[in-house]
Protein backbone atom coordinates (compact mmCIF):
# COMPACT_ATOMS: atom_id res chain seq x y z
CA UNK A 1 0.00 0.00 0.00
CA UNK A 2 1.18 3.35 -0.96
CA UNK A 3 0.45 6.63 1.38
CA UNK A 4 1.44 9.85 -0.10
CA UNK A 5 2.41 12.39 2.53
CA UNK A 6 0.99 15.80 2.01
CA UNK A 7 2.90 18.51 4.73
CA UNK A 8 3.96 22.14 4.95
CA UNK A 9 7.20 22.99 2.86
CA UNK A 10 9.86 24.97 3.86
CA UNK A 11 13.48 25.67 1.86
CA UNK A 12 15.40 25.63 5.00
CA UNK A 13 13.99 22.20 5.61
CA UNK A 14 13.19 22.70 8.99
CA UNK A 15 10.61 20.21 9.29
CA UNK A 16 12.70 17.24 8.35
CA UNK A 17 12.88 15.14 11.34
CA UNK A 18 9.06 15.82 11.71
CA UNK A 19 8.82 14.30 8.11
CA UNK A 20 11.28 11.66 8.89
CA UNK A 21 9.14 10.83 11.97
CA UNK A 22 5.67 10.74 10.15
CA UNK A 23 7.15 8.04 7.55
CA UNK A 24 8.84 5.65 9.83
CA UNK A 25 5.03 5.77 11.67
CA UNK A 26 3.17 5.01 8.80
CA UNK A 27 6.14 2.63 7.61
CA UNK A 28 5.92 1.05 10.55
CA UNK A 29 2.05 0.24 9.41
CA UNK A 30 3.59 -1.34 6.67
CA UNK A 31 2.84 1.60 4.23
CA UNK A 32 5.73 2.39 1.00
CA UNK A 33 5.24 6.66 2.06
CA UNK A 34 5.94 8.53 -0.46
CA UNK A 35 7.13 12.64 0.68
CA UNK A 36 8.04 15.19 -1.92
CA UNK A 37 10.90 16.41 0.34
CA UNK A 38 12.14 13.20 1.57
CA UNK A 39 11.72 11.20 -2.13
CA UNK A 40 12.14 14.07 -5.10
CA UNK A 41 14.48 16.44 -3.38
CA UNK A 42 16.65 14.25 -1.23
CA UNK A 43 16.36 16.84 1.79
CA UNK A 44 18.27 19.56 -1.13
CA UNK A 45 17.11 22.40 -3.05
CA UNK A 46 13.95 21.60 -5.89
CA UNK A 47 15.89 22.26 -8.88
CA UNK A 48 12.35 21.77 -10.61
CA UNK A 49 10.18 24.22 -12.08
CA UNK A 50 6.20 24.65 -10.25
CA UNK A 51 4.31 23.09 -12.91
CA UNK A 52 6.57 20.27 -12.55
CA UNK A 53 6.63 20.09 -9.05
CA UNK A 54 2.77 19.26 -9.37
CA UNK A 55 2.81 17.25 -12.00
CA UNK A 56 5.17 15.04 -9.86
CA UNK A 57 2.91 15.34 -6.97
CA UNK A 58 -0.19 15.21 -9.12
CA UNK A 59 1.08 11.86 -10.39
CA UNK A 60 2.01 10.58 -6.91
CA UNK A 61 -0.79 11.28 -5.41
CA UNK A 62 -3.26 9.27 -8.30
CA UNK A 63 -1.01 6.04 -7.74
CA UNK A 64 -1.73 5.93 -3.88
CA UNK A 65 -4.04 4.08 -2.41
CA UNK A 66 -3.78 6.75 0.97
CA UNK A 67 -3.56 10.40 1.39
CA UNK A 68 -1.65 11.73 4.35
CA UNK A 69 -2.14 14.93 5.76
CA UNK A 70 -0.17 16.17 8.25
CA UNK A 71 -2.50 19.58 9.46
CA UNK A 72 -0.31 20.65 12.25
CA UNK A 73 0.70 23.63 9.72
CA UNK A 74 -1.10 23.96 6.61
CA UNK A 75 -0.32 25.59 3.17
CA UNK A 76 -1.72 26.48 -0.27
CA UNK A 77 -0.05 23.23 -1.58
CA UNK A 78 -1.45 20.79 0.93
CA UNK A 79 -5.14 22.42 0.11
CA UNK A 80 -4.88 21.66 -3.93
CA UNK A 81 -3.20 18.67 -2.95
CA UNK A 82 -5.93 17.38 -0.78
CA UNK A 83 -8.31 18.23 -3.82
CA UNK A 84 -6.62 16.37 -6.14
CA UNK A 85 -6.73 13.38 -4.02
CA UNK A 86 -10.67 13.98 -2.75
CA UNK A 87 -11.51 14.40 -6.54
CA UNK A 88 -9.91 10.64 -7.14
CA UNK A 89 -11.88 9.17 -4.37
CA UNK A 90 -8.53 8.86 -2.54
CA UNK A 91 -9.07 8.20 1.07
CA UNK A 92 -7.94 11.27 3.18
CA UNK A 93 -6.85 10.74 6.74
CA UNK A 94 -5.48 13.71 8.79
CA UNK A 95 -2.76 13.86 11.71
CA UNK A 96 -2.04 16.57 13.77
CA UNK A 97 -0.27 17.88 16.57
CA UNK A 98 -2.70 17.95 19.61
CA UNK A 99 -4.25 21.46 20.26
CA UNK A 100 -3.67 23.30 16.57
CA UNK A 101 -6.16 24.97 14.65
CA UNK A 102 -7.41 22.49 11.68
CA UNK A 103 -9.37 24.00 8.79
CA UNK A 104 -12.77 22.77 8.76
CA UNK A 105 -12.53 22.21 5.22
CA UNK A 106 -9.45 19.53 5.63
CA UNK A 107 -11.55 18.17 8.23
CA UNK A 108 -14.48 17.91 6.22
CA UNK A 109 -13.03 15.53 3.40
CA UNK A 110 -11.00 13.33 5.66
CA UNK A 111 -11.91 9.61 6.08
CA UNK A 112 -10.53 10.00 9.78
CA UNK A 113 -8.22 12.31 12.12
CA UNK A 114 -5.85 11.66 14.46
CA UNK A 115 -4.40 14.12 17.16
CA UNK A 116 -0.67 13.94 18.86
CA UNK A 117 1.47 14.90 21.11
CA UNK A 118 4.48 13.22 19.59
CA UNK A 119 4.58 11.96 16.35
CA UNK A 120 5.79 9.07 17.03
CA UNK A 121 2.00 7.78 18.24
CA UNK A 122 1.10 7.55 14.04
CA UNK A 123 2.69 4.31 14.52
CA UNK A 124 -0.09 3.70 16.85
CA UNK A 125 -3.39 4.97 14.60
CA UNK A 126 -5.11 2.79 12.25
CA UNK A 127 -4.70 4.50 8.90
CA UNK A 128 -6.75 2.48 6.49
């Protein structure tokens, strides 16, 4: 079973171990994860253009059989993500850190959400 990872991008990278965290969780459930950062850019700069980022996401996202949100911090990208995965009947399931704000809207189209403290309890959910 593939599970694409949808999360909040940033150039410095500073969310990496967070990343790195979420996938050895939902590896753990026996899930191949696919993350832009961690599987296209190698934790380095995107030396692609925009439309090809999301046509490499797009892509991605219509071969899983899961769609990963992490809400903790959300983004432009994650939101037409999470459309293009809702408009493919992909099933949507959303984890967050305990105690942020989550759009009622991401809420709304996911199968099932999941709250933190440490994101190490993923392992623990039953995604799918």
């Amino acid at each position: 079973m593939k599970a694409f990872l949808a999360i909040k991008y940033y150039d410095d990278m500073r969310n990496k171990n967070l990343i790195e965290e979420i996938c050895k969780s939902l590896e753990f459930q026996k899930f191949e994860v696919f993350a832009f950062a961690r599987n296209v850019q190698k934790y380095g700069p995107c030396n692609l253009s925009g439309a090809e980022v999301m046509e490499k996401a797009f892509y991605e996202i219509k071969s899983s059989n899961v769609f990963v949100i992490d809400a903790s911090e959300l983004s432009i990208g994650i939101g037409v993500e999470a459309g293009v995965a809702y408009s493919n009947n992909i099933p949507i399931y959303l984890v967050a850190k305990n105690g942020v704000y989550v759009s009622e809207s991401i809420k709304g189209i996911a199968k099932k959400s999941f709250f933190y403290n440490e994101p190490c309890e993923i392992k623990t959910f039953k995604i799918f």
